[in-house]
Protein backbone atom coordinates (compact mmCIF):
# COMPACT_ATOMS: atom_id res chain seq x y z
CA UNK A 1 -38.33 5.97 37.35
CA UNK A 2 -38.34 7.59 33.66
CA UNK A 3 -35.83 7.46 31.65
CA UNK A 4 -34.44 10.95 30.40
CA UNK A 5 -34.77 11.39 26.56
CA UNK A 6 -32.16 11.21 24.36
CA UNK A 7 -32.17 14.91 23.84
CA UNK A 8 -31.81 15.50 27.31
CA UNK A 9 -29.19 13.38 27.87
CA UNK A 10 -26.74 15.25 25.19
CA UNK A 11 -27.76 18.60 26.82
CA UNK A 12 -26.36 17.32 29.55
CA UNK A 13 -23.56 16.01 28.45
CA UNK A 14 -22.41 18.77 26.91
CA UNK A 15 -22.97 21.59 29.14
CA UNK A 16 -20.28 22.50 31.23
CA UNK A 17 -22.53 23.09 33.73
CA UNK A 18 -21.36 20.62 37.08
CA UNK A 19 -23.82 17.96 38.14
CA UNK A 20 -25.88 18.13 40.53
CA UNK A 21 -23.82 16.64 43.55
CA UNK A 22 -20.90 18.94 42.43
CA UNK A 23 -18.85 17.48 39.83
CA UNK A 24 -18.98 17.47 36.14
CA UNK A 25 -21.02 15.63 33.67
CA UNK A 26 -19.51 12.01 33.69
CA UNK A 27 -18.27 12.32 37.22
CA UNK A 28 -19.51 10.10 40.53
CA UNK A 29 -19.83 11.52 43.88
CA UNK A 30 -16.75 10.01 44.78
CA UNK A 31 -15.08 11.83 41.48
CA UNK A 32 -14.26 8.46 39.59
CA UNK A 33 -15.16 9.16 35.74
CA UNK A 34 -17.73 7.13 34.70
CA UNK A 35 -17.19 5.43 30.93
CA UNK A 36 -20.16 5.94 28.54
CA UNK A 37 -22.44 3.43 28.15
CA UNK A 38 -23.38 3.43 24.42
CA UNK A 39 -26.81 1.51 23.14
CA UNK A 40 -26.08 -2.28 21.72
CA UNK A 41 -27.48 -1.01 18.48
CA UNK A 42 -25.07 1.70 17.99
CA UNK A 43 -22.59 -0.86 19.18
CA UNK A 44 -23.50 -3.26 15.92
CA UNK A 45 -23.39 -0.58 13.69
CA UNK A 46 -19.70 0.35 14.27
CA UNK A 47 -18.91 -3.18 14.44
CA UNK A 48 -20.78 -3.43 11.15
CA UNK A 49 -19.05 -0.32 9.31
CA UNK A 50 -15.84 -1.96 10.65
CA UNK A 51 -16.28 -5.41 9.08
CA UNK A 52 -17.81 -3.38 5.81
CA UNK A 53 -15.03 -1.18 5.45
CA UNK A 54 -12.44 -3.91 6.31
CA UNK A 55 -13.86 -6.22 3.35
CA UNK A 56 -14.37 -3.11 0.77
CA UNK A 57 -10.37 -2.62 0.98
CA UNK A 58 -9.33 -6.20 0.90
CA UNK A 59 -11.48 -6.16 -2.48
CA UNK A 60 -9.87 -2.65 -3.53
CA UNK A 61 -6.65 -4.39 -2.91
CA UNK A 62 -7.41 -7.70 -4.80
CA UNK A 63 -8.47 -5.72 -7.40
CA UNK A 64 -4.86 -5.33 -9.41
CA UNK A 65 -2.22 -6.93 -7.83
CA UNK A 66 0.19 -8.29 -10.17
CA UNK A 67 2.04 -5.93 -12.94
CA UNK A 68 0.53 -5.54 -16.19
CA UNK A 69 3.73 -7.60 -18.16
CA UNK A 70 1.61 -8.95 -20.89
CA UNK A 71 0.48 -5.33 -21.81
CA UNK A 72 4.25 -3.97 -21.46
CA UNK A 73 5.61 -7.03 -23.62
CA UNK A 74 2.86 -5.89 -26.25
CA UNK A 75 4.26 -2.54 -26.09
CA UNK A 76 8.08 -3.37 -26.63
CA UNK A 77 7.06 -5.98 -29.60
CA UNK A 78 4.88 -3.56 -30.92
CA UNK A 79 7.81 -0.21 -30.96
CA UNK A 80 10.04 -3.23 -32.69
CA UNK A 81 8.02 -3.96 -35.16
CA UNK A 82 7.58 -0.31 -35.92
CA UNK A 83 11.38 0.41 -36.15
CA UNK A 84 12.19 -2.48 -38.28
CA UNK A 85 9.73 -1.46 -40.71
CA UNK A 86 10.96 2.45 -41.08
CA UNK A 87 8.93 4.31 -38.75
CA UNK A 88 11.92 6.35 -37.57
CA UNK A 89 12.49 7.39 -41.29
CA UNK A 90 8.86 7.58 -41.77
CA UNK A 91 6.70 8.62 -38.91
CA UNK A 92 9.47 9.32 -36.12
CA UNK A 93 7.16 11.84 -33.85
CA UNK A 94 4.74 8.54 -33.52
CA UNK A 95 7.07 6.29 -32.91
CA UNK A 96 8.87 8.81 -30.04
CA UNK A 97 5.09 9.68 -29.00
CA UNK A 98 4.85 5.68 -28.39
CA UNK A 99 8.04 5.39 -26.93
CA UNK A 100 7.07 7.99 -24.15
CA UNK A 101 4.22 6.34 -23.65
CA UNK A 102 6.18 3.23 -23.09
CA UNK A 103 8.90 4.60 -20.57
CA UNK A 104 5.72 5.93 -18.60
CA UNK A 105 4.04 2.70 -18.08
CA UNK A 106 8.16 1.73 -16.92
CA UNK A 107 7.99 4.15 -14.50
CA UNK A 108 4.55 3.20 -13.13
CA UNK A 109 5.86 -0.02 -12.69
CA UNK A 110 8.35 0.85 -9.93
CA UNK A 111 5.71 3.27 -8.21
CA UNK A 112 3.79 0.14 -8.27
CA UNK A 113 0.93 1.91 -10.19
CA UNK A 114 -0.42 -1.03 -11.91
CA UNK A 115 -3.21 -0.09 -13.32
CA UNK A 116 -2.07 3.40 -14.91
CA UNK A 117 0.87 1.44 -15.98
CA UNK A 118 -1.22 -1.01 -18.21
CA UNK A 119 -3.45 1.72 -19.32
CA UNK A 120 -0.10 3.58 -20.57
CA UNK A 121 1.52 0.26 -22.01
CA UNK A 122 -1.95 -0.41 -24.16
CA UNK A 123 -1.55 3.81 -25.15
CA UNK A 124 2.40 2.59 -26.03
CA UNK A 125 1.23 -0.75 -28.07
CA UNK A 126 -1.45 1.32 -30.01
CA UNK A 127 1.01 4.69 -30.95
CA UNK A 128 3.47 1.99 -31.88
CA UNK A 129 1.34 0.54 -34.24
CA UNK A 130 -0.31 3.83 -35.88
CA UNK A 131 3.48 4.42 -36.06
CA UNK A 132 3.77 1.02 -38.02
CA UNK A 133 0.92 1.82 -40.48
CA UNK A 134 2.31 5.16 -41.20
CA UNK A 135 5.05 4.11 -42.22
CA UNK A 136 4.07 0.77 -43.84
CA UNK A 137 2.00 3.29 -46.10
CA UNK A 138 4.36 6.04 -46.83
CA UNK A 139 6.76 3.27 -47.82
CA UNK A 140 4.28 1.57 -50.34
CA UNK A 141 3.73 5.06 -51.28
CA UNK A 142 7.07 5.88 -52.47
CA UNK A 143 7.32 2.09 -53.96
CA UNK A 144 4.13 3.02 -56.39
CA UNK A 145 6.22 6.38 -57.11
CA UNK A 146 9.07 4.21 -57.75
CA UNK A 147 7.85 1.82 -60.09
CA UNK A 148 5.37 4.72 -61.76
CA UNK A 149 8.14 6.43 -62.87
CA UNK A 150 10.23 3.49 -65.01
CA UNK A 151 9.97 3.50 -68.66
CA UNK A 152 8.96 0.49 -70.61
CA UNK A 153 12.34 -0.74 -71.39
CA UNK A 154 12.64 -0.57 -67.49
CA UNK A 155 15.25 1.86 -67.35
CA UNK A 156 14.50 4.29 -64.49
CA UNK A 157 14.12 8.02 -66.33
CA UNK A 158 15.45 9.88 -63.03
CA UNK A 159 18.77 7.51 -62.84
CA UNK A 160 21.93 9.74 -64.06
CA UNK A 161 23.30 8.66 -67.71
């Protein structure tokens, strides 16, 4: 006996048309359903997928697992540093701008977004220390302005009498 192609076979399997014998497509004469018998092939593959997918998100997961508290240690020494050398007198919106930055990589932490909280903790570290240099220059800037502006005798000409 020939086997029916594969084409055939999903015809009738979908038609709603009953079997011949009286029942519907799936049915035995008796009117047990009969379970599909899928090809070993197509039985590998989904086993395959399976396994595949299975290993692709325990590699996802290994991927960043621990919090980023090297990057957010950076950050905090980094907004320090920038304080104690003026930046709130002398480049404040950078040093709030890094700050921000900061309290966002915080909150990333307890959504247990690791890895935007270490991108946003590096973004905190590197505002903090444009911050620093601002400031670090606009203070040497007003120190050359300073010292520019004494006399010879050292007397400073802008001091009141």
């Amino acid at each position: 006996m020939t086997r029916p192609s594969t084409r055939h076979r999903m015809e009738a399997l979908r038609s709603d048309d009953p079997v011949p014998g009286g029942g519907m497509p799936g049915e035995t004469e008796g009117g047990a359903v009969q379970s599909r018998q899928f090809p070993a092939s197509r039985k590998r593959r989904a086993l395959s997928a399976g396994v595949l997918g299975l290993v692709g998100c325990l590699l996802l997961a290994g991927c960043v697992v621990s919090p980023p508290v090297q990057e957010m240690s950076n950050a905090r020494q980094a907004i320090s540093a920038a304080r104690a050398a003026g930046a709130m007198r002398f480049a404040p919106t950078r040093l709030m701008a890094a700050q921000r930055w900061l309290e966002n990589a915080r909150y990333a932490l307890e959504i247990r977004e690791y890895g935007y909280a270490e991108r946003a903790a590096r973004t905190a570290r590197q505002r903090a220390l444009a911050a620093l240099h601002a400031a670090l220059r606009r203070e040497r800037a007003l120190a050359a302005r300073y010292h520019s502006g004494k006399n010879a005798s050292g007397d400073d000409p802008a001091a009141p009498r």
